[in-house]
N, C-alpha and C. Protein backbone atom coordinates (compact mmCIF):
# COMPACT_ATOMS: atom_id res chain seq x y z
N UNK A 1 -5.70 19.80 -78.03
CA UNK A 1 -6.15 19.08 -76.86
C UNK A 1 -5.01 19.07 -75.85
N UNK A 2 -5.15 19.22 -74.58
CA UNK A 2 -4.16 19.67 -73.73
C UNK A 2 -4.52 18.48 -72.75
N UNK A 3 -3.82 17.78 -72.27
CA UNK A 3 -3.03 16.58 -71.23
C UNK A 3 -2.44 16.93 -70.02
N UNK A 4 -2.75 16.67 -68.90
CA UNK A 4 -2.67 17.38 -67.49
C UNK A 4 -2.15 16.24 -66.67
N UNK A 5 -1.27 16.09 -66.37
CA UNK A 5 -0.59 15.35 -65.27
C UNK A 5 -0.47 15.22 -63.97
N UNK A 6 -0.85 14.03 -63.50
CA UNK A 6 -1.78 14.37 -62.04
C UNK A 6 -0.09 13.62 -61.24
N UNK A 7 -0.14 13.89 -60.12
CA UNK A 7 0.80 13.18 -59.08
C UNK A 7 0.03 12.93 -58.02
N UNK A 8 0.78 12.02 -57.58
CA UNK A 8 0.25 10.98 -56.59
C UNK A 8 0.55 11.92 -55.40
N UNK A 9 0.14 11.43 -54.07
CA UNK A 9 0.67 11.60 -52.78
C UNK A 9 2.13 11.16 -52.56
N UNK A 10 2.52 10.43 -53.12
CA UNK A 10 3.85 9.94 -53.33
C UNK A 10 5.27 10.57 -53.79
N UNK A 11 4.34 11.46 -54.85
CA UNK A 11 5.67 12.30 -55.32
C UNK A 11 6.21 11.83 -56.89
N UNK A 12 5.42 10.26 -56.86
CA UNK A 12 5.87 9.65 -58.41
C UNK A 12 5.05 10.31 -59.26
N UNK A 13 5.28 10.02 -60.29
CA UNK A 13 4.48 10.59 -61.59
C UNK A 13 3.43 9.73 -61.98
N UNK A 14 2.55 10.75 -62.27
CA UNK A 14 1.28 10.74 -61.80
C UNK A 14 0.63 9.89 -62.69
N UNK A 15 -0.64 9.62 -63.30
CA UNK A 15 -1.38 8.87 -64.71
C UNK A 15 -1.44 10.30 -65.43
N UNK A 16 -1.89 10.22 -66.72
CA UNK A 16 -2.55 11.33 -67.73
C UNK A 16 -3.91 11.19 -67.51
N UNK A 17 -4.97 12.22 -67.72
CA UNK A 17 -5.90 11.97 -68.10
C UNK A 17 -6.59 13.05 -69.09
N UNK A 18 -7.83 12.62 -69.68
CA UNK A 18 -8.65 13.52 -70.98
C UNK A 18 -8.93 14.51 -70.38
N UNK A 19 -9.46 15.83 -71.11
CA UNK A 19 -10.15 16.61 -70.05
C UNK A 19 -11.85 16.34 -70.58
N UNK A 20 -11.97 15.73 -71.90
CA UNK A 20 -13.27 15.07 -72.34
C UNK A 20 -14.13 14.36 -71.57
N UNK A 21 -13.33 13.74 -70.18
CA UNK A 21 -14.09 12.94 -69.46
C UNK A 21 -14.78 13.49 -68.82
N UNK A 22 -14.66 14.69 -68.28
CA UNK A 22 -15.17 15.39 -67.14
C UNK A 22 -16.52 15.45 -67.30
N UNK A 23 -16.89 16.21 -68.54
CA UNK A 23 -18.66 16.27 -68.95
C UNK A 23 -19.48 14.61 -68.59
N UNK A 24 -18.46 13.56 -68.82
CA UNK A 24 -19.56 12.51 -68.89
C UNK A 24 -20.05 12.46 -67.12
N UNK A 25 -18.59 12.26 -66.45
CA UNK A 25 -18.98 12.18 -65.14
C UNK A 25 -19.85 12.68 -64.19
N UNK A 26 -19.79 14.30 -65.05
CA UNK A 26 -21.13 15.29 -64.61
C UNK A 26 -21.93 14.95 -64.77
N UNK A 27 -22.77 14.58 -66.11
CA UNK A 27 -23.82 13.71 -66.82
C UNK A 27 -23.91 12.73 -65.59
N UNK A 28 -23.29 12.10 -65.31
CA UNK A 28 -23.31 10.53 -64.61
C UNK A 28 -23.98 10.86 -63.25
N UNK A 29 -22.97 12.27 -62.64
CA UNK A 29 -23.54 12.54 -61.50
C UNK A 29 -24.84 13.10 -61.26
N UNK A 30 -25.41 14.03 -62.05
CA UNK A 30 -26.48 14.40 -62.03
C UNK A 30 -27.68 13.87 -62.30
N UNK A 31 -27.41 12.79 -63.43
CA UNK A 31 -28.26 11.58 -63.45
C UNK A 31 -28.81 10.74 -62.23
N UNK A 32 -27.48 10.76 -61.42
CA UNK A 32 -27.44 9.64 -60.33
C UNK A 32 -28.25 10.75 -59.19
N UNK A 33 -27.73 11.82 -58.95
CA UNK A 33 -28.66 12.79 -58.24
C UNK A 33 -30.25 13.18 -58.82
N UNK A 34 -30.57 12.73 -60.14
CA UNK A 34 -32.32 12.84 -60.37
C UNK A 34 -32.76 11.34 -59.78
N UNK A 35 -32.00 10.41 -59.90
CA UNK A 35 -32.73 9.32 -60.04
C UNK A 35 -33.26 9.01 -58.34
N UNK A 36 -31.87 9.71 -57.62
CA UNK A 36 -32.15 9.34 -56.05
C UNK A 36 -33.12 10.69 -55.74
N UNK A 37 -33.47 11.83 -55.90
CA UNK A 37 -34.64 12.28 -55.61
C UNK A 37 -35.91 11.59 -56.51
N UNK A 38 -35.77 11.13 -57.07
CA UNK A 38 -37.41 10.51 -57.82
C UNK A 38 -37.52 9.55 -57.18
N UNK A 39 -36.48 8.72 -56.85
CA UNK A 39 -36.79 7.11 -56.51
C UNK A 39 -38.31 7.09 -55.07
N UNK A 40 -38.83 7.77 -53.99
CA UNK A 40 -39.29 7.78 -53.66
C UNK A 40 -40.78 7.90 -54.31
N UNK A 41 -40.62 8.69 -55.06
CA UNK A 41 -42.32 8.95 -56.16
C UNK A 41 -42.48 7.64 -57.07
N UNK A 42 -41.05 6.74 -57.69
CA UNK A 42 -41.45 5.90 -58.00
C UNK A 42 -41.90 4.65 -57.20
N UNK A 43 -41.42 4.86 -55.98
CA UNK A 43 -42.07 3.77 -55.23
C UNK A 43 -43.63 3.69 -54.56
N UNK A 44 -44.03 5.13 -54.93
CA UNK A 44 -45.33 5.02 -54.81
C UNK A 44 -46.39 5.19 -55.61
N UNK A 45 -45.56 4.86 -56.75
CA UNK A 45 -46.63 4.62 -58.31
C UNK A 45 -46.60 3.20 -58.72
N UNK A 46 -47.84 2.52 -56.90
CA UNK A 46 -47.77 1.45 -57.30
C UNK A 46 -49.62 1.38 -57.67
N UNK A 47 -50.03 0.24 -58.44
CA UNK A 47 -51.55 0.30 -58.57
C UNK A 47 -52.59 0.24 -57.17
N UNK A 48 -53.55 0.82 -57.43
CA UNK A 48 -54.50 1.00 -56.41
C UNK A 48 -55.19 0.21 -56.59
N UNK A 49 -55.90 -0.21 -55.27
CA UNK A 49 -57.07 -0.92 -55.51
C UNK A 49 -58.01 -0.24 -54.72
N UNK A 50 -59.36 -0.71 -55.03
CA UNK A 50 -60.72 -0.24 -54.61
C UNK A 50 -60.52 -0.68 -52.60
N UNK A 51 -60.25 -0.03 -51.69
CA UNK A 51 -60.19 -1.13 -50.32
C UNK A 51 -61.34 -1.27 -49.65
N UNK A 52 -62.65 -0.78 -49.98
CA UNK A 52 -63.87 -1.11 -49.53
C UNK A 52 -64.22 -2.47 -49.88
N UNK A 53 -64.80 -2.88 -48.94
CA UNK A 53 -64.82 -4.18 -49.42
C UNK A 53 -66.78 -4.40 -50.01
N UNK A 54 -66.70 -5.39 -50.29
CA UNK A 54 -67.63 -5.68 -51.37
C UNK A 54 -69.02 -5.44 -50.63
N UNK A 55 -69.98 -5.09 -51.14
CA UNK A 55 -71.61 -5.13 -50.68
C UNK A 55 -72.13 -5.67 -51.27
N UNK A 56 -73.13 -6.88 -50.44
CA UNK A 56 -73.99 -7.69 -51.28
C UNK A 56 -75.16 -7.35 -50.86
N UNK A 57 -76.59 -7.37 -51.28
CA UNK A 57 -77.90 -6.76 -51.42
C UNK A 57 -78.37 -8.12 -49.72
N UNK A 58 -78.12 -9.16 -50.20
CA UNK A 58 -78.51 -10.45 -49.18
C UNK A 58 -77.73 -11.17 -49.09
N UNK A 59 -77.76 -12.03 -48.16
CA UNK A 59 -77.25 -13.60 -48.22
C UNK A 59 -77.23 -14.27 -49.48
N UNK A 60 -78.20 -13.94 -50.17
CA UNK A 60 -78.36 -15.48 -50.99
C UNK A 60 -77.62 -14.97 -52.24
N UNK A 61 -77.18 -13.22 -52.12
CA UNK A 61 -76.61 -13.00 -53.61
C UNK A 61 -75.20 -13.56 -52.93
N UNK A 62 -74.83 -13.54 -52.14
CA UNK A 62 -73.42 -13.43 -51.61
C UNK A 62 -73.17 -14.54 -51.67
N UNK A 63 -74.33 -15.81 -51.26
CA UNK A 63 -73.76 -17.14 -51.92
C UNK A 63 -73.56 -17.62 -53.51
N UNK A 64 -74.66 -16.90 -53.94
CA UNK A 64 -74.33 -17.31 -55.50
C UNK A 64 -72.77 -16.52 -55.89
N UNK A 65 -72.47 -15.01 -55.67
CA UNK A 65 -71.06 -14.76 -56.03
C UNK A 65 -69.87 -15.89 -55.32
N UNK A 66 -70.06 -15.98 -54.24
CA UNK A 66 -69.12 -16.98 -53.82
C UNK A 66 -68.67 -18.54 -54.97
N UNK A 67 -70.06 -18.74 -55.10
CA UNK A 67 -70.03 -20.53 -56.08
C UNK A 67 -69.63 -19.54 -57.17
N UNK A 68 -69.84 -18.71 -57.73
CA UNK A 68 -69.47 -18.52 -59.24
C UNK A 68 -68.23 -17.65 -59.11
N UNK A 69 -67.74 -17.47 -58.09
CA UNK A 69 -66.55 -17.03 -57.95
C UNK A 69 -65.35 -18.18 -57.98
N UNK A 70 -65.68 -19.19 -57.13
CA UNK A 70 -65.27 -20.24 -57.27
C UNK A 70 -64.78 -21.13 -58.68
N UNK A 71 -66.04 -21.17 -59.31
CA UNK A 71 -66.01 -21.48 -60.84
C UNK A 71 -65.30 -20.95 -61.83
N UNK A 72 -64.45 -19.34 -61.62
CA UNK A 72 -63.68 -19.01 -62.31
C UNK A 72 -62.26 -18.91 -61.58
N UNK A 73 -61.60 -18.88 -63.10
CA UNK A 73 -59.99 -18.84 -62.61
C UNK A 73 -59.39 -17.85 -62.83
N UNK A 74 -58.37 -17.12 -61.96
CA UNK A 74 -57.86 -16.37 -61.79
C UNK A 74 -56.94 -16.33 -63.07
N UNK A 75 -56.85 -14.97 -63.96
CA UNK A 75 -56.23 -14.89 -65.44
C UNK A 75 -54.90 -15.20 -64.89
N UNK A 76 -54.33 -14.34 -63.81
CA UNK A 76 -52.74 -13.89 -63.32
C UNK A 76 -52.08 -15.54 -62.95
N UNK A 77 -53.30 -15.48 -61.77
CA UNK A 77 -52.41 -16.93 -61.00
C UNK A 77 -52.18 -17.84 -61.12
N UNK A 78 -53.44 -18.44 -62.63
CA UNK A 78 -53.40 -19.49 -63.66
C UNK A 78 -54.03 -20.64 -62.51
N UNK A 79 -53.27 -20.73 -61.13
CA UNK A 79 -53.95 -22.22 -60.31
C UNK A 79 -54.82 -21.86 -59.05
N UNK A 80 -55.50 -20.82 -59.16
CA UNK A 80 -56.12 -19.91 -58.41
C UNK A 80 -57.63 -20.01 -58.53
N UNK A 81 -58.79 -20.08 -58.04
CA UNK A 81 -59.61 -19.60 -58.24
C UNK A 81 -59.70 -18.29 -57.99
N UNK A 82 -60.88 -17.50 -58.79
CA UNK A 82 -60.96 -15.68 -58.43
C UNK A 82 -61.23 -15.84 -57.34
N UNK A 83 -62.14 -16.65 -56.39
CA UNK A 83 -62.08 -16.47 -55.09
C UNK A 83 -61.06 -16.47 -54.27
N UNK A 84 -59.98 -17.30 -54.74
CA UNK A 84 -58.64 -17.93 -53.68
C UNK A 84 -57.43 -16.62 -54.07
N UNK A 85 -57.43 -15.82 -55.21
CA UNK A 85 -56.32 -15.10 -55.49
C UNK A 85 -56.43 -13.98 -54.87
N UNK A 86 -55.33 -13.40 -54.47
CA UNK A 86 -55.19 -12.37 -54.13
C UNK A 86 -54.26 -10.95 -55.25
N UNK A 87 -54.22 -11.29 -56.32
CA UNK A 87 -54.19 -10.68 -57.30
C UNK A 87 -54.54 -9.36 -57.71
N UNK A 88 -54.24 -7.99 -58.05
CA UNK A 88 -55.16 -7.18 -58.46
C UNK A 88 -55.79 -7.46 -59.33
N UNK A 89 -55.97 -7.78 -60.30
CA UNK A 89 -56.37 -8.31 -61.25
C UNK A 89 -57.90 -9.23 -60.92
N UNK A 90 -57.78 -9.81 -59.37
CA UNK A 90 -58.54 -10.72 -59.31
C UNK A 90 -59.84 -10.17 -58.35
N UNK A 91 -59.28 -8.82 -57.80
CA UNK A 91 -59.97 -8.21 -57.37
C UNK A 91 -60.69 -7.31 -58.00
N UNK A 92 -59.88 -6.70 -59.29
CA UNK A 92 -61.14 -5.88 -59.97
C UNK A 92 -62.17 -7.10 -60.89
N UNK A 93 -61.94 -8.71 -61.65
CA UNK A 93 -62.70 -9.13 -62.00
C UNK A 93 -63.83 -9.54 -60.31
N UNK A 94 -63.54 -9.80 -59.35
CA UNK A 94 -64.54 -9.83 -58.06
C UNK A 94 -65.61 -9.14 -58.33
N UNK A 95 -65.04 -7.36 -58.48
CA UNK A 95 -65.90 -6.27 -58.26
C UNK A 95 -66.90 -6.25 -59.76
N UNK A 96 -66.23 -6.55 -60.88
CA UNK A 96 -66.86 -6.88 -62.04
C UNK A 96 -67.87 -7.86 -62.09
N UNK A 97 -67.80 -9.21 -61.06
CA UNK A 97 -68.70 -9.65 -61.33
C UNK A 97 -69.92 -9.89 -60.54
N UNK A 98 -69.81 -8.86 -59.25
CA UNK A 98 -70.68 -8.36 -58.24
C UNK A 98 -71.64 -7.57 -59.36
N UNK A 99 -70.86 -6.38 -59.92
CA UNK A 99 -71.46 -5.36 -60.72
C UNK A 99 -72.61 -6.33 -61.66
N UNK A 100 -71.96 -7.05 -62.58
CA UNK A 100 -72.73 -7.93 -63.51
C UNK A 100 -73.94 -8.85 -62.75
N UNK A 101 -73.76 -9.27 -61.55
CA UNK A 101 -74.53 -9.69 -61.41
C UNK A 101 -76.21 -8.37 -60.46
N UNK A 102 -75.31 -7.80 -59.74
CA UNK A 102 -76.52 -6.45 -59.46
C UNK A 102 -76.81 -6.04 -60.50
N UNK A 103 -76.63 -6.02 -61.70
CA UNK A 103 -77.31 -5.82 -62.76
C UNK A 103 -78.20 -6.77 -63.85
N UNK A 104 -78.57 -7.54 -62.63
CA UNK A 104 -79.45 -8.99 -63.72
C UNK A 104 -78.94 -9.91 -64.13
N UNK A 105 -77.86 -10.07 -64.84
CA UNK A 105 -77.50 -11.42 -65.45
C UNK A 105 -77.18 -12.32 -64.94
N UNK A 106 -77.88 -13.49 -65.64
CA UNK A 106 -77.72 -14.80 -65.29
C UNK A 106 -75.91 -15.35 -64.61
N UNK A 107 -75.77 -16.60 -64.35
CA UNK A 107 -74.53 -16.85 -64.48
C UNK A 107 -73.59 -17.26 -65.41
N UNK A 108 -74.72 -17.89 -66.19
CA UNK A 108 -74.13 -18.30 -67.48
C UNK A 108 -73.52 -17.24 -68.61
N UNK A 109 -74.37 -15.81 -68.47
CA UNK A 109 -74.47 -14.39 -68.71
C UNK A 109 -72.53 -14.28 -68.73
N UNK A 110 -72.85 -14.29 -67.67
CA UNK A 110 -71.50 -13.71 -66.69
C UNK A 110 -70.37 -14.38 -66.68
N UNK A 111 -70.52 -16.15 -67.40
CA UNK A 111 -69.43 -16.52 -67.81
C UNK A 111 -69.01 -16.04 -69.24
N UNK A 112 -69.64 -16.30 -69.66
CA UNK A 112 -69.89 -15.76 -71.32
C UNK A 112 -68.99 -14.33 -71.70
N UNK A 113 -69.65 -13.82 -70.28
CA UNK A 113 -68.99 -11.87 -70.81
C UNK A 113 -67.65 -12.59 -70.12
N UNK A 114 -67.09 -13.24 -69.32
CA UNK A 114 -65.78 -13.38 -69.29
C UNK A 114 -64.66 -14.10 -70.06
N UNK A 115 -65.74 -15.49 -70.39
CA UNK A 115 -65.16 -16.02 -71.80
C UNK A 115 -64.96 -15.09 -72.99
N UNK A 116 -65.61 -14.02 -73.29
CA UNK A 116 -65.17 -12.93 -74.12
C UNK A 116 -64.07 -12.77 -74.10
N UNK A 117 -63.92 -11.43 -73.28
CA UNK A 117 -62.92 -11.23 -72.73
C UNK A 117 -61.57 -11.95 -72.57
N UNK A 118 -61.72 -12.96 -72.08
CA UNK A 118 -60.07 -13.37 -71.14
C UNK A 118 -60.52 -15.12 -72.39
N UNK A 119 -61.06 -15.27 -72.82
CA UNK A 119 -61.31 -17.05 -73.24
C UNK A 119 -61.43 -17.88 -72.37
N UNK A 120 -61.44 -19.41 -73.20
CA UNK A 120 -62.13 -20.50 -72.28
C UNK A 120 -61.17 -20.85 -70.84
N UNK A 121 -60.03 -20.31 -70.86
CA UNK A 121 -58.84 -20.44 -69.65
C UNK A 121 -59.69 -20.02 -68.80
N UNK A 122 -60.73 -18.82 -68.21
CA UNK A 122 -60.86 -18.37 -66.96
C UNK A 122 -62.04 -19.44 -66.47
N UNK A 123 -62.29 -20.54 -67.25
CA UNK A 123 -63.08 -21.51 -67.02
C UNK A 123 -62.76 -22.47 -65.93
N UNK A 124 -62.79 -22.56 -65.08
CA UNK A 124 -62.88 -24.30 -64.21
C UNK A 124 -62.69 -25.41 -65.03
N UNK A 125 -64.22 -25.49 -65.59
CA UNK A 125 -64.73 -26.49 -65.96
C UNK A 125 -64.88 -26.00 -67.32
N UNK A 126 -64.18 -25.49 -68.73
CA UNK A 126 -64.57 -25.60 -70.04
C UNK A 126 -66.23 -26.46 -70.58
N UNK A 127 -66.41 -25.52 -71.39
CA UNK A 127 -67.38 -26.81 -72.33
C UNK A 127 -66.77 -27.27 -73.37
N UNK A 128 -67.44 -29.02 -73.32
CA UNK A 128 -66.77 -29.98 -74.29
C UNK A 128 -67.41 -29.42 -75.23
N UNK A 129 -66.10 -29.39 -76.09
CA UNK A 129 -66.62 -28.90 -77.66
C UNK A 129 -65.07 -29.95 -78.78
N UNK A 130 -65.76 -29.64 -79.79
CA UNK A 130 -64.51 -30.75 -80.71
C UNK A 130 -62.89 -30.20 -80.46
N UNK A 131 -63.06 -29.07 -80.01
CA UNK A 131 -61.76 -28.39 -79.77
C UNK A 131 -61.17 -29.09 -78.79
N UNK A 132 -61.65 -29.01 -77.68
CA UNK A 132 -60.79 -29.33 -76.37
C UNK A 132 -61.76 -31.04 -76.26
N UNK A 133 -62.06 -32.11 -76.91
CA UNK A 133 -62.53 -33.49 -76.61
C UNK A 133 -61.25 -33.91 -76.28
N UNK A 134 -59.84 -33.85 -76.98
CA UNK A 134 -58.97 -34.55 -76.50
C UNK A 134 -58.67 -34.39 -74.98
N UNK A 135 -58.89 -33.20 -74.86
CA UNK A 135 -58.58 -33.13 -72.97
C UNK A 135 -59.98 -33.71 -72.09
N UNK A 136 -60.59 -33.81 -72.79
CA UNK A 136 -61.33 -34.73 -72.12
C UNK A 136 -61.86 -36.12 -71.82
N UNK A 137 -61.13 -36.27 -73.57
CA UNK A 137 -61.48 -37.96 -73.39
C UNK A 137 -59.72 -38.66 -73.57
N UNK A 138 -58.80 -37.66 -73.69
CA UNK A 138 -57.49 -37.98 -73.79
C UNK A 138 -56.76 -39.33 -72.75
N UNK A 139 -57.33 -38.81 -70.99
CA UNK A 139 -56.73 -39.54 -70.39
C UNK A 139 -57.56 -40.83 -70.57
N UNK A 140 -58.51 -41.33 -70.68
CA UNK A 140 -59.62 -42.53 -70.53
C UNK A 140 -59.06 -42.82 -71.88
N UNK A 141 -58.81 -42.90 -73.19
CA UNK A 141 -58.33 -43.42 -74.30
C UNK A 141 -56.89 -43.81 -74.34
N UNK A 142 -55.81 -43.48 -72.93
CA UNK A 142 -54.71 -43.80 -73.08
C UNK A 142 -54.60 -44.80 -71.62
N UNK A 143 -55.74 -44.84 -70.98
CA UNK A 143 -55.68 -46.26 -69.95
C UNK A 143 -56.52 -47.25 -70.87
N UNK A 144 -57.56 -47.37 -71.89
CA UNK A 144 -58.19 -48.02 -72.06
C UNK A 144 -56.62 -48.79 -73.23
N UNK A 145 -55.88 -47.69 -74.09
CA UNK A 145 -55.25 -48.61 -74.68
C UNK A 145 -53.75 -49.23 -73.87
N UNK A 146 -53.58 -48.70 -73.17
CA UNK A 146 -52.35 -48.74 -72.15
C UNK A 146 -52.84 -50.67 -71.25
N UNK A 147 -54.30 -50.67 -71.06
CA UNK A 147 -54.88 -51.70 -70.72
C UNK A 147 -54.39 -52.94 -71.46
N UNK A 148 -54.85 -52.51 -73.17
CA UNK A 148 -54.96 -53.18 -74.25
C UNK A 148 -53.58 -53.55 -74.60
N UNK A 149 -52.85 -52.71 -74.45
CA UNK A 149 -50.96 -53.21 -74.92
C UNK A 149 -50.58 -54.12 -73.77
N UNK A 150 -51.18 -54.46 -72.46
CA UNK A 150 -50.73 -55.14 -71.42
C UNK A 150 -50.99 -56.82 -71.23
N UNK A 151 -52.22 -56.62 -71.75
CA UNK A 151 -53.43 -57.51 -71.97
C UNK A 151 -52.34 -58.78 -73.20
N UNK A 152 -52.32 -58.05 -74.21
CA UNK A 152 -51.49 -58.14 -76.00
C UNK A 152 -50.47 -58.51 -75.48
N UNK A 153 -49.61 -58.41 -74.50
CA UNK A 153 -47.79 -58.34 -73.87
C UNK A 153 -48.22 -59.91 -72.97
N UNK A 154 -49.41 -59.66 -72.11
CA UNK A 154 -49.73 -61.03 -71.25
C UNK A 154 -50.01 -62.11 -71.93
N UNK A 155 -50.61 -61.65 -72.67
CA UNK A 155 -51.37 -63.63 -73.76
C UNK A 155 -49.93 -63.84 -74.64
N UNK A 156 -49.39 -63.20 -75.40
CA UNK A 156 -47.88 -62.88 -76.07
C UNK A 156 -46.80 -64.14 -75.41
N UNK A 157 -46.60 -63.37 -74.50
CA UNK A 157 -45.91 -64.28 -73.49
C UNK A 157 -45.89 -65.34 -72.98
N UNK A 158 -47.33 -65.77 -72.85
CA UNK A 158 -47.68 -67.17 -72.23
C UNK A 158 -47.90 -67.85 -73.34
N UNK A 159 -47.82 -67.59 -74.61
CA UNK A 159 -48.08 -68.73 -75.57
C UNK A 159 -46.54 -69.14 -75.74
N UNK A 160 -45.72 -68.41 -75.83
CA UNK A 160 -44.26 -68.64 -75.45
C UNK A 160 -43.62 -69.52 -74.43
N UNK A 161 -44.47 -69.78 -73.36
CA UNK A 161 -43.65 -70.80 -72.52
C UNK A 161 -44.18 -71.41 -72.68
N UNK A 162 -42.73 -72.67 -72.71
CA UNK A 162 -42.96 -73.99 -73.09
C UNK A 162 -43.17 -75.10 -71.79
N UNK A 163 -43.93 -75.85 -71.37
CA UNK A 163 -43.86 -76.71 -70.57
C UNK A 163 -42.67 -77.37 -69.57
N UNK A 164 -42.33 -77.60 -68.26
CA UNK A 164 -41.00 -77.84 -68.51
C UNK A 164 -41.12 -79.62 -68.48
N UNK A 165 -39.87 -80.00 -68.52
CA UNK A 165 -39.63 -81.54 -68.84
C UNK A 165 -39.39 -81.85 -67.40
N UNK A 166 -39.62 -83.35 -67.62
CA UNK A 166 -39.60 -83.90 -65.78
C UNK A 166 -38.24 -83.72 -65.31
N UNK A 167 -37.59 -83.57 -66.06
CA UNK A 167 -35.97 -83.53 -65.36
C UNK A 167 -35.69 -82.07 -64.56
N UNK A 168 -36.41 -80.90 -65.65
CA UNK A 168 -36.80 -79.26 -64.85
C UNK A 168 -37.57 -79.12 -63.73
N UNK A 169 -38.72 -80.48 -63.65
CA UNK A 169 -39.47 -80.53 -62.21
C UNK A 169 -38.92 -80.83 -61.31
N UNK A 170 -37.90 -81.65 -61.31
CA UNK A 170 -37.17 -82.41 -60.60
C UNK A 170 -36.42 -80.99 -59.14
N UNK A 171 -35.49 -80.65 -60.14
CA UNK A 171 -34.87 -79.09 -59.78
C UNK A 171 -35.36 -78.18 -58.40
């Protein structure tokens, strides 16, 4: 292995260096030269969306997608309705449930095929079932006893004070 001694502009003596390094730097550079010709192709491998916008047959289908658009929640945005997100995601379930519904099904249909899919989250409004009762009767069972510990703390207390003596009225 042979060691090559570089000098400065100066005239002092110079650092050593490998001659092993050279390959990596090449590596490094040519890397760095693929990545800056691709970087443009990767910036345009972004997802597409459909940009036509939606066709409804009438009015009255366009109101029912609207309310039952409303009624579901956006998977991505979590505090979104599918109507309010702007999501891709929220746009292909839109077009999904235009499709589902130009094809007959009810709404209930159409929650159902989404409750499949994604579960009771893309719900608004869940159905009470023994699963989720605590979220429904959770908050009303912790004012009714929250009531009850206050109530228990008030009578508690007042059996505790004692009358005062005429000399405390006095005061």
């Amino acid at each position: 292995m042979r060691v090559r001694r570089l000098r400065s502009n100066s005239g002092a003596a110079g650092r050593t260096t490998d001659r092993r390094a050279l390959p990596v730097s090449v590596f490094a550079r040519a890397f760095l030269f693929v990545f800056v010709l691709l970087m443009p192709m990767l910036a345009q491998a972004q997802a597409v969306s459909d940009p036509t916008p939606l066709q409804y047959r009438d009015a009255a289908e366009e109101a029912r997608f609207h309310a039952l658009a409303a009624e579901l929640r956006c998977v991505q945005c979590q505090n979104q309705s599918l109507a309010d997100s702007n999501a891709q995601i929220a746009h292909d379930l839109r077009r999904e449930v235009l499709t589902l519904m130009q094809q007959g099904n009810s709404d209930a249909q159409i929650k159902q095929f989404l409750v499949d899919r994604y579960g009771e989250f893309v719900l608004y409004r869940p159905v009470m079932d023994t699963r989720n009762s605590l979220l429904w009767f959770g908050p009303l069972v912790l004012v009714v006893g929250g009531a009850g510990v206050l109530v228990w703390v008030v009578r508690r207390r007042s059996r505790q004070v004692q009358p005062m003596t005429d000399s405390e009225e006095r005061w």
